[in-house]
PDB file of N, CA and C in Angstrom:
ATOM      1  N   UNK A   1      70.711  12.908  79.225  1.00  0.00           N
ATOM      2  CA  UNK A   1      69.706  13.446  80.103  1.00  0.00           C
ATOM      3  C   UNK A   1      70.351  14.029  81.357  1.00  0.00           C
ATOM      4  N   UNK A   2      71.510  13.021  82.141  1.00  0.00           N
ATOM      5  CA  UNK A   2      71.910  13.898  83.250  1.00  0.00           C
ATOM      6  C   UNK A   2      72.733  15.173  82.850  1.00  0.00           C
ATOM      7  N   UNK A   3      73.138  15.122  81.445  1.00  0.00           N
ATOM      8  CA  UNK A   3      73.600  16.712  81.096  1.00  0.00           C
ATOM      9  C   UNK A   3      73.020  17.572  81.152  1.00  0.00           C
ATOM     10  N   UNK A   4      72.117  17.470  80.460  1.00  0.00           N
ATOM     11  CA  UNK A   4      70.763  18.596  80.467  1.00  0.00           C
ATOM     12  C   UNK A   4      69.768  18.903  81.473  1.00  0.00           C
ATOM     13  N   UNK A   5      70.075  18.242  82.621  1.00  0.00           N
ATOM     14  CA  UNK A   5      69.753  18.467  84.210  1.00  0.00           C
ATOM     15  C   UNK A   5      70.855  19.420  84.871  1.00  0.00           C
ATOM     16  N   UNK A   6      72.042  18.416  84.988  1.00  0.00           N
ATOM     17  CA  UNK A   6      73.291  19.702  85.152  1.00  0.00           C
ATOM     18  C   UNK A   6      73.705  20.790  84.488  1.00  0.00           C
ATOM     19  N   UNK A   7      73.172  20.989  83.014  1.00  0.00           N
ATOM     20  CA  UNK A   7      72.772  22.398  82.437  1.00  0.00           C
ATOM     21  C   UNK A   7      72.118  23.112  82.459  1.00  0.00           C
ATOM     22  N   UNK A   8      70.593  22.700  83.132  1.00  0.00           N
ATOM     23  CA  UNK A   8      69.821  23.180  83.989  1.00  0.00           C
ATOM     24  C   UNK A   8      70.207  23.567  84.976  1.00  0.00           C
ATOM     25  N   UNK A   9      71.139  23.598  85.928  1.00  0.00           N
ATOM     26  CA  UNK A   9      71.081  23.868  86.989  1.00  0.00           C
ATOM     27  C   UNK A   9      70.699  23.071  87.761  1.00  0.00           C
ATOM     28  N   UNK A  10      70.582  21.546  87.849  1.00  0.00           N
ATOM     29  CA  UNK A  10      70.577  20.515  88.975  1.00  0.00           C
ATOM     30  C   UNK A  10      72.092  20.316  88.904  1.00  0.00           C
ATOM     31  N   UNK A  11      71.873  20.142  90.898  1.00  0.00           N
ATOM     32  CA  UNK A  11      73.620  19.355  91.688  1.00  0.00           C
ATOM     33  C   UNK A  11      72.955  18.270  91.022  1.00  0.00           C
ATOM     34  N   UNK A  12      73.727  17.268  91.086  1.00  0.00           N
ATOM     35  CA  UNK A  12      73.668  15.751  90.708  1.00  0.00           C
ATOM     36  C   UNK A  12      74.540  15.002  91.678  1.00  0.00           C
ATOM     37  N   UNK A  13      74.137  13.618  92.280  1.00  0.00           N
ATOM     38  CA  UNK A  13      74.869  13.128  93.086  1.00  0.00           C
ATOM     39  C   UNK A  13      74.349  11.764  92.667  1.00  0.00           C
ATOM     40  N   UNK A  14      75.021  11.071  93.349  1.00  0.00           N
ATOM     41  CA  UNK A  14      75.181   9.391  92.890  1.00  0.00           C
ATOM     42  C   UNK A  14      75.349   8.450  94.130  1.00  0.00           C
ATOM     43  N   UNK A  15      74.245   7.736  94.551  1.00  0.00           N
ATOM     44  CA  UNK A  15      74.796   6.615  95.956  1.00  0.00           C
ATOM     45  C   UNK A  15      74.265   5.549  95.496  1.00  0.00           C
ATOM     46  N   UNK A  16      75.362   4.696  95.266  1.00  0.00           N
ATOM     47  CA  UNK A  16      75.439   3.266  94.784  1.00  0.00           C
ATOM     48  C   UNK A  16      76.193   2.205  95.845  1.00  0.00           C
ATOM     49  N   UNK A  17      75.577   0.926  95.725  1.00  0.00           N
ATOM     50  CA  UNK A  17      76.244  -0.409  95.707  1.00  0.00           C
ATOM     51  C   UNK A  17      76.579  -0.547  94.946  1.00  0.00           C
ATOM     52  N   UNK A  18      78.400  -1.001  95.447  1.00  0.00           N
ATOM     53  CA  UNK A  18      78.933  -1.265  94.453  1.00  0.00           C
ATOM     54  C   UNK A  18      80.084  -2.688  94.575  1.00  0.00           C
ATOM     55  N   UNK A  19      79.063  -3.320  95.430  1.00  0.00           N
ATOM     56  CA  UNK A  19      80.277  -4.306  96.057  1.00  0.00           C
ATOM     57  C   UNK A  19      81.766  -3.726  96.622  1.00  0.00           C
ATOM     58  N   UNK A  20      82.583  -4.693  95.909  1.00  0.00           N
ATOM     59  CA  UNK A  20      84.207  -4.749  96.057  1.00  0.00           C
ATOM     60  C   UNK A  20      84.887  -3.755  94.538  1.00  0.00           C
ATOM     61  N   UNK A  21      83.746  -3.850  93.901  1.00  0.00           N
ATOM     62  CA  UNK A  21      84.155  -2.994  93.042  1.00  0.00           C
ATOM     63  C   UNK A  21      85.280  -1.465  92.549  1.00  0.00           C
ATOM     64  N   UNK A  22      86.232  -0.996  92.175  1.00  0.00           N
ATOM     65  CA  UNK A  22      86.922  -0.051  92.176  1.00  0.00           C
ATOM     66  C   UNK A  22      86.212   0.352  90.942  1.00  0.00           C
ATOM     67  N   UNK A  23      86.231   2.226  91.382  1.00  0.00           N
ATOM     68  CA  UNK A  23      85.601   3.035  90.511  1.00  0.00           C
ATOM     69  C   UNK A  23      86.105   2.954  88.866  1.00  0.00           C
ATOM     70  N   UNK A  24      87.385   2.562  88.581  1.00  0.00           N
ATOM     71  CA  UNK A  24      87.790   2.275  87.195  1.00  0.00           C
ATOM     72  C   UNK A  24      86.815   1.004  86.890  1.00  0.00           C
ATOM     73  N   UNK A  25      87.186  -0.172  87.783  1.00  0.00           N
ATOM     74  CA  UNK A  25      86.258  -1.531  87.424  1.00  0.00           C
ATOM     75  C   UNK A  25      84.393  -0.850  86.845  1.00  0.00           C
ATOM     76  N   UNK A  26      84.331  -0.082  87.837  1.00  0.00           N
ATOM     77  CA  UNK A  26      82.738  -0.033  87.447  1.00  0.00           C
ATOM     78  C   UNK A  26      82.521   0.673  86.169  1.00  0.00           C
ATOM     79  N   UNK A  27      83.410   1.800  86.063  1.00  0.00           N
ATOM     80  CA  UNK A  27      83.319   2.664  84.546  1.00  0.00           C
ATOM     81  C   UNK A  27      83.299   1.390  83.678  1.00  0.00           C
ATOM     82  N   UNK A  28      84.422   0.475  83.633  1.00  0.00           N
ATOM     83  CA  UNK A  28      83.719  -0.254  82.610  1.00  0.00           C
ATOM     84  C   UNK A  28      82.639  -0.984  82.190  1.00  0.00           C
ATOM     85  N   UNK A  29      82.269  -1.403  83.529  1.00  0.00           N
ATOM     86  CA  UNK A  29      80.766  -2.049  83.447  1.00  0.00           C
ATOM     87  C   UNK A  29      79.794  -1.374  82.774  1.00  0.00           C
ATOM     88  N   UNK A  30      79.655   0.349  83.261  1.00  0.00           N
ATOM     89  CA  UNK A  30      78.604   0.917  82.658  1.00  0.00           C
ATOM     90  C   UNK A  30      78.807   1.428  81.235  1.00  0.00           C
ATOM     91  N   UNK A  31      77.754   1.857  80.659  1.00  0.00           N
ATOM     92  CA  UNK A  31      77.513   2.280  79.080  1.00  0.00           C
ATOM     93  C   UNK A  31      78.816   3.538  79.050  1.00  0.00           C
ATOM     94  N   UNK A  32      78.957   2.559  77.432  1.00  0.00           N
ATOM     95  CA  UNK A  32      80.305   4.250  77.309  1.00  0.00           C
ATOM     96  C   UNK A  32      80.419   5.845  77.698  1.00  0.00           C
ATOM     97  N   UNK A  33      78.942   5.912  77.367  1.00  0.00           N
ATOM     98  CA  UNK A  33      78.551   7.496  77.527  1.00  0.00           C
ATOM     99  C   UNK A  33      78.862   7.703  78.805  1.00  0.00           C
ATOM    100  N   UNK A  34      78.253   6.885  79.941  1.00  0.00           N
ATOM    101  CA  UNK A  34      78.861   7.156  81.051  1.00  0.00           C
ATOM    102  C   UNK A  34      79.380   8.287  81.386  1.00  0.00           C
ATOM    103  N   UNK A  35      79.390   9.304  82.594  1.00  0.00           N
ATOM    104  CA  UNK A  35      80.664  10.403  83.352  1.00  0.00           C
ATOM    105  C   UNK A  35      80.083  11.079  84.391  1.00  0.00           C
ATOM    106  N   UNK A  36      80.931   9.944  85.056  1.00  0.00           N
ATOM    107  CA  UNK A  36      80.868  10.791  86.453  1.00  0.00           C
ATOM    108  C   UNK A  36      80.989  11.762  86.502  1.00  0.00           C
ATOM    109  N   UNK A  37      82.120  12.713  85.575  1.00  0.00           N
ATOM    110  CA  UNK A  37      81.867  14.635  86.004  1.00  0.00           C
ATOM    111  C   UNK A  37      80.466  15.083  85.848  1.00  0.00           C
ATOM    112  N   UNK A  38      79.577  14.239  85.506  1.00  0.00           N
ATOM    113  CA  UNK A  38      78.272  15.354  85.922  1.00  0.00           C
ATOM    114  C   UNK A  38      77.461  14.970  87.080  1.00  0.00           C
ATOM    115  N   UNK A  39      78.485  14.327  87.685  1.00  0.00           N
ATOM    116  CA  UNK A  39      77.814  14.486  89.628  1.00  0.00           C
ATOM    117  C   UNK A  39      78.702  15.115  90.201  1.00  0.00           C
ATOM    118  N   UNK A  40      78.807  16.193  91.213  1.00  0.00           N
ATOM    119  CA  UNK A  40      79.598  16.504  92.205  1.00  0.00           C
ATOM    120  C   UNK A  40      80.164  15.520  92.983  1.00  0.00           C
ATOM    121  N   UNK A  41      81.516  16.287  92.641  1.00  0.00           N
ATOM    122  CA  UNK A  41      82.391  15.043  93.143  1.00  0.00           C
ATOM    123  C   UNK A  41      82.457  14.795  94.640  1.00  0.00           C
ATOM    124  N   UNK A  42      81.916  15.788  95.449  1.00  0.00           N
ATOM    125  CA  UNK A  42      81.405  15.069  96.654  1.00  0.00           C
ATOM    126  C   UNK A  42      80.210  14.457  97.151  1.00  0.00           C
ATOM    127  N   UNK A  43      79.376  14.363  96.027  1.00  0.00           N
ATOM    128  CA  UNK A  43      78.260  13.825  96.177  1.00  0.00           C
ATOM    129  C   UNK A  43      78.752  12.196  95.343  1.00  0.00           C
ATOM    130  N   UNK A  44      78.864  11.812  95.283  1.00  0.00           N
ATOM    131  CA  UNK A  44      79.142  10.350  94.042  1.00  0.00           C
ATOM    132  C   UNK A  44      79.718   9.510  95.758  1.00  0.00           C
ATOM    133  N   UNK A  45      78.896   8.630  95.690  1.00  0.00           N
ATOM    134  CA  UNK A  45      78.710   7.552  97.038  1.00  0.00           C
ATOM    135  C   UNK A  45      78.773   6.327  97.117  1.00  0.00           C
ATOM    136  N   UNK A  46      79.972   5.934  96.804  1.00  0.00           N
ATOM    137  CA  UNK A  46      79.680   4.677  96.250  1.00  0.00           C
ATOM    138  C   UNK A  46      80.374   3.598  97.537  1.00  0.00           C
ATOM    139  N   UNK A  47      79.563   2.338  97.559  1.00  0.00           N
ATOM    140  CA  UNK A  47      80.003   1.806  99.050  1.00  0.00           C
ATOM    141  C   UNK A  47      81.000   1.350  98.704  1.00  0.00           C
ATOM    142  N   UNK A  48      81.824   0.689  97.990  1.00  0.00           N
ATOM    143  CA  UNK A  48      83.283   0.135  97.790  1.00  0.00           C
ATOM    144  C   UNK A  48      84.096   1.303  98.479  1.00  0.00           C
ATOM    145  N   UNK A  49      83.998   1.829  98.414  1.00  0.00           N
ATOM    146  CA  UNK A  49      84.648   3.483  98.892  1.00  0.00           C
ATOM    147  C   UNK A  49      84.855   3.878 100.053  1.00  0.00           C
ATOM    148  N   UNK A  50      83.120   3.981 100.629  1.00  0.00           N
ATOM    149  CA  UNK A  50      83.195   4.198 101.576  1.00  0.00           C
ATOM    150  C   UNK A  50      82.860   3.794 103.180  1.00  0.00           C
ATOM    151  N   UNK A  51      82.723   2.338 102.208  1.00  0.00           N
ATOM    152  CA  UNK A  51      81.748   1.036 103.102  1.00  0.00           C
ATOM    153  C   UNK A  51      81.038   1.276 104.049  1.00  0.00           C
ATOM    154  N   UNK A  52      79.795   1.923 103.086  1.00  0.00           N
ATOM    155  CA  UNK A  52      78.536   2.013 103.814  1.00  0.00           C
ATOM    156  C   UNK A  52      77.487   1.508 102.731  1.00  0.00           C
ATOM    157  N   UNK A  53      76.950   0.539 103.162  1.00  0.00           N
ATOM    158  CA  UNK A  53      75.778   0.321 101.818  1.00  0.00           C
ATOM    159  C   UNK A  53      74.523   0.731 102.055  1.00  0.00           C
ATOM    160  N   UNK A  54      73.451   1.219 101.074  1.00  0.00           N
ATOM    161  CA  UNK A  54      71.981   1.018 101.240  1.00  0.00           C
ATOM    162  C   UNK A  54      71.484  -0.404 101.536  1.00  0.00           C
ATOM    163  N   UNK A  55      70.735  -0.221 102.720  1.00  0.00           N
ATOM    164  CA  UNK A  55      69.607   0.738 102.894  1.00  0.00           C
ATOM    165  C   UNK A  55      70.161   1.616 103.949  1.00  0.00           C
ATOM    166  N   UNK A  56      71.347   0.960 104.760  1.00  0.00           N
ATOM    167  CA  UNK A  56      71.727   2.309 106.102  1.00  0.00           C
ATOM    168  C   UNK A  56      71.434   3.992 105.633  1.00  0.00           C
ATOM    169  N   UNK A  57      71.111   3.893 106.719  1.00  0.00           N
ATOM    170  CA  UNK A  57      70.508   5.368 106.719  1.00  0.00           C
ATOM    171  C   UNK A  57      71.984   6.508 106.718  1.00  0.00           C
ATOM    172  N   UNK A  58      72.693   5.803 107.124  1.00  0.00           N
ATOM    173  CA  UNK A  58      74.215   6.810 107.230  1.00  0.00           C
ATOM    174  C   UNK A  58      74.839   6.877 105.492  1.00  0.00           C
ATOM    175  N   UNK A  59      74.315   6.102 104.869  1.00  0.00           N
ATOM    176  CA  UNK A  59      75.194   6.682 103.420  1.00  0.00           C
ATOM    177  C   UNK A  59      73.948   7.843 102.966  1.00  0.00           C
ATOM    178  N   UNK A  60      72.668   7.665 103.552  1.00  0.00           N
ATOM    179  CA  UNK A  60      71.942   9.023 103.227  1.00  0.00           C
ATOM    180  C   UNK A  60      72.233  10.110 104.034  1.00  0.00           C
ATOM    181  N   UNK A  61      72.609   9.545 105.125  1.00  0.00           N
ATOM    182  CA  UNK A  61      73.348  10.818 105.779  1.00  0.00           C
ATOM    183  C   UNK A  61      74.214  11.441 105.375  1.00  0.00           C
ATOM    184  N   UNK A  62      75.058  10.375 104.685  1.00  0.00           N
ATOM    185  CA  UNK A  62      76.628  11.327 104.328  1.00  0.00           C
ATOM    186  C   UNK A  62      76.140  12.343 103.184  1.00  0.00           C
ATOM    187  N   UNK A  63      75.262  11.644 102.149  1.00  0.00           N
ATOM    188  CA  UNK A  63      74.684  12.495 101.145  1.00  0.00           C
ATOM    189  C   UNK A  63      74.281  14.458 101.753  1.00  0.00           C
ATOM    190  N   UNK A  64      73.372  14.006 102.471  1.00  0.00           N
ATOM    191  CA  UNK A  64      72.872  15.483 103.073  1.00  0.00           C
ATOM    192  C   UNK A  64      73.766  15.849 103.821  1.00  0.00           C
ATOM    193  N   UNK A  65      74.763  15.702 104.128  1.00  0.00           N
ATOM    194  CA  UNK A  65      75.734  16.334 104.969  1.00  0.00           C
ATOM    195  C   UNK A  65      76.610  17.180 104.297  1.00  0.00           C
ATOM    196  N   UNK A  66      76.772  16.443 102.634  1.00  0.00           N
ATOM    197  CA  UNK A  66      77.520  16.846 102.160  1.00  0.00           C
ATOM    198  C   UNK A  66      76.796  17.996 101.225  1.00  0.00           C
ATOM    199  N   UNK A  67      75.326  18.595 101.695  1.00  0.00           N
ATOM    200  CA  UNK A  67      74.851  19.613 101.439  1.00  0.00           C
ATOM    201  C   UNK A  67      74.524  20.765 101.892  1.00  0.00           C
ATOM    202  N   UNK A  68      74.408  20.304 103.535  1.00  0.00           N
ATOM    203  CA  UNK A  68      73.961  21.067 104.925  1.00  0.00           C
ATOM    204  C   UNK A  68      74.685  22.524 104.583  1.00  0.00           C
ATOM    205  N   UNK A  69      75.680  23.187 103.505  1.00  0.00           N
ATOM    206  CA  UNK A  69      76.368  24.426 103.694  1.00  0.00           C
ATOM    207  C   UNK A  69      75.105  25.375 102.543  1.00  0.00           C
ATOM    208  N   UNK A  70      74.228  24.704 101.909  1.00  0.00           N
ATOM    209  CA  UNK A  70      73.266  25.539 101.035  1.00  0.00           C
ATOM    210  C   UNK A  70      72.081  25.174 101.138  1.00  0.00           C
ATOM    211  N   UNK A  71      71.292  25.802 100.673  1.00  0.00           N
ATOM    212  CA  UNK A  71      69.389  25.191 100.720  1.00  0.00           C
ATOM    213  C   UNK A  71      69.361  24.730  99.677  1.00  0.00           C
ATOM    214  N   UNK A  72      68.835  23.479  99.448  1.00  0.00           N
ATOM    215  CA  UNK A  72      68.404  22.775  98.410  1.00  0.00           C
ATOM    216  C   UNK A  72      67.512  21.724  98.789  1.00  0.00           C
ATOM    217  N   UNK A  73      66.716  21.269  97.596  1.00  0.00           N
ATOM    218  CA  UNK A  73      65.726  20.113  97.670  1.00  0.00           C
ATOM    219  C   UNK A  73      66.943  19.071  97.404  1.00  0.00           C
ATOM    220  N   UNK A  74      66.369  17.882  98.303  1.00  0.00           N
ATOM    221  CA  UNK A  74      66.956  16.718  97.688  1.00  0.00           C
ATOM    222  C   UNK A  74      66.167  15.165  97.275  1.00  0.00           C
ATOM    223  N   UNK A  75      66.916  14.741  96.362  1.00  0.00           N
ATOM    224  CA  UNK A  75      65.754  13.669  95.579  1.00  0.00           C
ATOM    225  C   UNK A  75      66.930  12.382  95.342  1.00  0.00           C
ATOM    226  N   UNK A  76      65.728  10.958  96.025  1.00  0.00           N
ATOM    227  CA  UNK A  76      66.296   9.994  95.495  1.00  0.00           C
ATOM    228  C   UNK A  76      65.841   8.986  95.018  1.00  0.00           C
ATOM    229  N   UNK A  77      66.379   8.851  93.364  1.00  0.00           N
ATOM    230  CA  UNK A  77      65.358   8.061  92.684  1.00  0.00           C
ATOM    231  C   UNK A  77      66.217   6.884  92.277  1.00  0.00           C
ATOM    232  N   UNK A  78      64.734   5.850  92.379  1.00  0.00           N
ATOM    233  CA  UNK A  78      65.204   4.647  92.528  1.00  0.00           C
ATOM    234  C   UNK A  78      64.392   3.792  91.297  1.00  0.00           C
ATOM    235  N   UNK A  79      64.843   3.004  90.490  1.00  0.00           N
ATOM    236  CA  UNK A  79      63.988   2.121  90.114  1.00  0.00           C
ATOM    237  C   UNK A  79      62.598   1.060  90.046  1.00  0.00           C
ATOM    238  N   UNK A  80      63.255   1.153  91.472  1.00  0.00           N
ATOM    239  CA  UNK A  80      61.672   0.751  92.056  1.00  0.00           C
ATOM    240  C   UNK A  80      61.663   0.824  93.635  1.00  0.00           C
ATOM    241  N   UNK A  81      60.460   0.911  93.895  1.00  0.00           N
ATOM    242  CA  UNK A  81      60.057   1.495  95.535  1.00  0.00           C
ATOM    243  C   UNK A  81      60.490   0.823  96.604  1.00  0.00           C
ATOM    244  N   UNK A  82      61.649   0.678  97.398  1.00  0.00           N
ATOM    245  CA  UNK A  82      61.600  -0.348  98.229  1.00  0.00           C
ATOM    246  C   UNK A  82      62.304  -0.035  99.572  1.00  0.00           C
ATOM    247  N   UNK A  83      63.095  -0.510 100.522  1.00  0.00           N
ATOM    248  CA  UNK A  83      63.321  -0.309 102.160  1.00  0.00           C
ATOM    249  C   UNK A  83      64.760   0.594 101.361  1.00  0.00           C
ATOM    250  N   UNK A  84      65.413   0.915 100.490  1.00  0.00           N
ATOM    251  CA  UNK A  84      66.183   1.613 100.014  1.00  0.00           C
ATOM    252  C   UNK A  84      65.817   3.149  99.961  1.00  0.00           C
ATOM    253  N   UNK A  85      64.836   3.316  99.114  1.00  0.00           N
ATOM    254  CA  UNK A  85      64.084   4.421  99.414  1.00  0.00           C
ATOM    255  C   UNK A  85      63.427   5.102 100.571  1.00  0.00           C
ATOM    256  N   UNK A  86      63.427   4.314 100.958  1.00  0.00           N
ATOM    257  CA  UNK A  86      62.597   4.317 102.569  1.00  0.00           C
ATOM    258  C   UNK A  86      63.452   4.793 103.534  1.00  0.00           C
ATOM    259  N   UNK A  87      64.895   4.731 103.245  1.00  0.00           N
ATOM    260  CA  UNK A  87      65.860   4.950 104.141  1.00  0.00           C
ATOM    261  C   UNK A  87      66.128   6.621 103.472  1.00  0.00           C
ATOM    262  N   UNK A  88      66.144   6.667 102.241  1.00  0.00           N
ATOM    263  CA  UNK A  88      66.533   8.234 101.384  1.00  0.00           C
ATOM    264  C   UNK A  88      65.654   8.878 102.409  1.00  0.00           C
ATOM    265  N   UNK A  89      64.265   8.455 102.833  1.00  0.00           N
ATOM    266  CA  UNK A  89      62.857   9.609 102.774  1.00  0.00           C
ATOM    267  C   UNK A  89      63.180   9.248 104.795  1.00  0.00           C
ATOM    268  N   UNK A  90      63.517   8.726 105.411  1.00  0.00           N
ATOM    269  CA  UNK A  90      63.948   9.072 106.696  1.00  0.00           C
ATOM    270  C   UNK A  90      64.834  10.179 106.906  1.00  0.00           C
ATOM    271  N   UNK A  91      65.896  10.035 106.229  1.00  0.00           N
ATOM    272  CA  UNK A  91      66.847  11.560 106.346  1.00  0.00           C
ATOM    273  C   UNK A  91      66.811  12.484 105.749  1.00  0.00           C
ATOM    274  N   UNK A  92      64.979  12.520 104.914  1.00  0.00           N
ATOM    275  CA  UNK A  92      64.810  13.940 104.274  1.00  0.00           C
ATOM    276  C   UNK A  92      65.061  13.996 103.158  1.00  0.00           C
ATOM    277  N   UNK A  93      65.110  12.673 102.362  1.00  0.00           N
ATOM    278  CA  UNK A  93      65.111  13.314 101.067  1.00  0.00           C
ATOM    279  C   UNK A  93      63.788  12.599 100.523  1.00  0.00           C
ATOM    280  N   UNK A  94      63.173  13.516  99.174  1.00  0.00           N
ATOM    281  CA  UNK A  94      61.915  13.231  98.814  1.00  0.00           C
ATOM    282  C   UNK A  94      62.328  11.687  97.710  1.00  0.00           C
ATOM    283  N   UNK A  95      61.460  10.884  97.993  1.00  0.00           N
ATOM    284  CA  UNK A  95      61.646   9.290  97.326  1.00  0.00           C
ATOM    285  C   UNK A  95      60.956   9.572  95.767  1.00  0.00           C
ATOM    286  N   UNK A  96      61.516   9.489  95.031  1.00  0.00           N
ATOM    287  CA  UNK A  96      60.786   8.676  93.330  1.00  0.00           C
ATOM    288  C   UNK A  96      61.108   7.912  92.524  1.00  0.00           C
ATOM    289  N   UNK A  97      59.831   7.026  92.335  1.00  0.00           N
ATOM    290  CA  UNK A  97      60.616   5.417  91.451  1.00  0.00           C
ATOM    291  C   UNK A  97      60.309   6.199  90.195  1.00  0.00           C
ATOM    292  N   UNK A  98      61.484   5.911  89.078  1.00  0.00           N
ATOM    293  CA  UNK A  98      61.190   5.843  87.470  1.00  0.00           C
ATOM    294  C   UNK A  98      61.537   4.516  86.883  1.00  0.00           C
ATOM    295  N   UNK A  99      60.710   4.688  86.352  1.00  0.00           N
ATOM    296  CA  UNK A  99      60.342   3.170  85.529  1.00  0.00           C
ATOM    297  C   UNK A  99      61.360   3.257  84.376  1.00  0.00           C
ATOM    298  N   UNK A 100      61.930   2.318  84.354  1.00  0.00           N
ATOM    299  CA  UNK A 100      63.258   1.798  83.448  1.00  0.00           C
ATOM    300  C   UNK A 100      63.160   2.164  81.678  1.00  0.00           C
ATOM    301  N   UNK A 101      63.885   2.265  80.994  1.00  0.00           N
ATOM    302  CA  UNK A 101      63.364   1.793  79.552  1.00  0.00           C
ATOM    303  C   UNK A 101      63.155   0.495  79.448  1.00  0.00           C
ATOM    304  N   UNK A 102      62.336   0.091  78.206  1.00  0.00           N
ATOM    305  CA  UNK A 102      61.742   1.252  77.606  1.00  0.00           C
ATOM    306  C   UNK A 102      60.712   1.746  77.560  1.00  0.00           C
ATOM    307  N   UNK A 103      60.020   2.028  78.719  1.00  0.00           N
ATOM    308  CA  UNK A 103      58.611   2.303  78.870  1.00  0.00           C
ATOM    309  C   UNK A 103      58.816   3.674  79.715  1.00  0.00           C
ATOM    310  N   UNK A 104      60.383   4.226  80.215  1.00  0.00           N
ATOM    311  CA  UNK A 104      60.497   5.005  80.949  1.00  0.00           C
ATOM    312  C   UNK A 104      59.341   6.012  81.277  1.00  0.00           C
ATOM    313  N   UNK A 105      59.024   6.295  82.545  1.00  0.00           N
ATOM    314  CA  UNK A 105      58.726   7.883  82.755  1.00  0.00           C
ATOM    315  C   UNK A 105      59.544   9.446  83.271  1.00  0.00           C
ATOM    316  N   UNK A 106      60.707   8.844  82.770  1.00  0.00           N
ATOM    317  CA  UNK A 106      61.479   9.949  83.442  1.00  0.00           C
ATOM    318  C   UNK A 106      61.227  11.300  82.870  1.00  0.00           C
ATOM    319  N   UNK A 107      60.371  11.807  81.537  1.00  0.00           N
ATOM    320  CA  UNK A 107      60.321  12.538  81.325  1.00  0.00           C
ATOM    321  C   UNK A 107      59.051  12.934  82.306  1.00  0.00           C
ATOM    322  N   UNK A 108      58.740  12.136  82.968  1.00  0.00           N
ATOM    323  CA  UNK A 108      57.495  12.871  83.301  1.00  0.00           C
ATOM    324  C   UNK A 108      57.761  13.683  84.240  1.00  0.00           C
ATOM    325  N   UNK A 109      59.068  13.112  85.213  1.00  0.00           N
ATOM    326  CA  UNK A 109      59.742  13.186  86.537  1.00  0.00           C
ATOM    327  C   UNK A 109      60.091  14.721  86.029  1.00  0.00           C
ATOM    328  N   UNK A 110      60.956  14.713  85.134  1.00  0.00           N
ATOM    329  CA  UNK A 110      61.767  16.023  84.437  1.00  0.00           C
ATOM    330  C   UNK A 110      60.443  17.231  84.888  1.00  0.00           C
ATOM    331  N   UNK A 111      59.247  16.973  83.572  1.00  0.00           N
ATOM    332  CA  UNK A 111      58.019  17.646  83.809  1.00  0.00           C
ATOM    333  C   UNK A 111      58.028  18.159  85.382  1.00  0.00           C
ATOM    334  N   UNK A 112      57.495  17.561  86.119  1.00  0.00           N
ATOM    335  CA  UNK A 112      57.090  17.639  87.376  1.00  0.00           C
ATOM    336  C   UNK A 112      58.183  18.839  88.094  1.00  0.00           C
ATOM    337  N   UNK A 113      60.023  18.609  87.744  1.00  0.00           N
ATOM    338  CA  UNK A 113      60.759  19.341  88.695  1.00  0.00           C
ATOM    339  C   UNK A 113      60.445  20.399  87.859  1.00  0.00           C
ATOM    340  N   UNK A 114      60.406  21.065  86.377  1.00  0.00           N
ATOM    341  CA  UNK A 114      59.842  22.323  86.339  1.00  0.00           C
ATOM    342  C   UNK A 114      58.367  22.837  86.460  1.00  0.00           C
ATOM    343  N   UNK A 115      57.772  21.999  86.494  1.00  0.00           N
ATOM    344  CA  UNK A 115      56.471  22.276  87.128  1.00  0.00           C
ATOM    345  C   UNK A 115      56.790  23.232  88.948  1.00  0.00           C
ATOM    346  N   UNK A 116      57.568  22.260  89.525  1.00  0.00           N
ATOM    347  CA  UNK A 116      57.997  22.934  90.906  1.00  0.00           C
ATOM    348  C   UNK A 116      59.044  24.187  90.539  1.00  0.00           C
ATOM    349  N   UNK A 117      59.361  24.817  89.141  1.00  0.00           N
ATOM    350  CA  UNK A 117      60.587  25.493  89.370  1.00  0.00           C
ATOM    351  C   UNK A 117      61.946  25.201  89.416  1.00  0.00           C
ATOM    352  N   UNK A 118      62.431  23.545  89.359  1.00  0.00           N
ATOM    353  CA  UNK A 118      63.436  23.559  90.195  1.00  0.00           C
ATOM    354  C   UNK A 118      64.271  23.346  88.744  1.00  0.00           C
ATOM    355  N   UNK A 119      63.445  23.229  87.548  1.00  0.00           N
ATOM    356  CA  UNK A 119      64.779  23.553  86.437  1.00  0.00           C
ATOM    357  C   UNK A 119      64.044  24.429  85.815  1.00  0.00           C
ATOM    358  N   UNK A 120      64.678  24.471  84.798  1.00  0.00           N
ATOM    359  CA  UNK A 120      64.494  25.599  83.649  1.00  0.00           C
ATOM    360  C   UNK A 120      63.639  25.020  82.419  1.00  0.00           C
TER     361      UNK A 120
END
C-alpha cells in the first residue's frame, strides 16, 4: 500500500518512537516487506536518532521543516486519536486515525485523498 501511494505521487514520511532502538535493530522487528526507501529519506523521524519523542511538538516541527521549500498538504496518521495527534494538528498537519487490521479503514482514507485530488 505505501508503494502505491509513492507511485501515486505521495512524499511519504515516517515519525516514530523508537526507544534506544538502532534503525538496523528496528528493521528487524518489523514485517519483512518492510522499506524504508519509500519514505523520503529526510522525512523518516525516528527518536533514537534524533532524540525527540512524540508528543513534543518539535519532532512535528522537524517534519514540516523538512518541507517548508514546496507546497504540500501534510497528514498524520495515527492508530488511534490521542495527545500525539494533537501535537501533529498544532504544527499544521491535518490528524487521521485508521483503524488497524483487520477491520482496517485505510481504504477509505486512500478514497477520501483522491476524492481531494491529492492521488491519482
Amino acid at each position: 500500500m505505501l508503494s502505491d501511494l509513492k507511485n501515486s505521487g505521495v512524499r511519504l514520511g515516517l515519525i516514530s518512537n523508537t526507544a534506544n532502538l538502532t534503525r538496523a535493530k528496528l528493521k528487524q522487528l518489523l514485517p519483512l516487506d518492510f522499506d524504508f526507501n519509500v519514505f523520503e529519506a529526510n522525512l523518516v523521524l525516528l527518536s533514537s536518532e534524533i532524540g525527540i519523542e512524540k508528543p513534543s511538538l518539535e519532532i512535528f516541527e522537524l517534519g514540516n521543516q523538512s518541507n517548508r521549500h514546496i507546497s504540500l498538504r501534510v497528514s498524520f496518521i495515527a492508530l488511534r486519536i490521542f495527545r500525539k495527534t494533537l501535537g501533529a494538528q498544532r504544527v499544521g498537519m491535518v490528524g487521521a486515525r485508521i483503524q488497524p487490521p483487520p477491520n482496517s479503514d485505510l481504504g477509505t482514507f486512500v478514497d477520501f485523498l483522491r476524492k481531494l485530488k491529492f492521488l491519482q
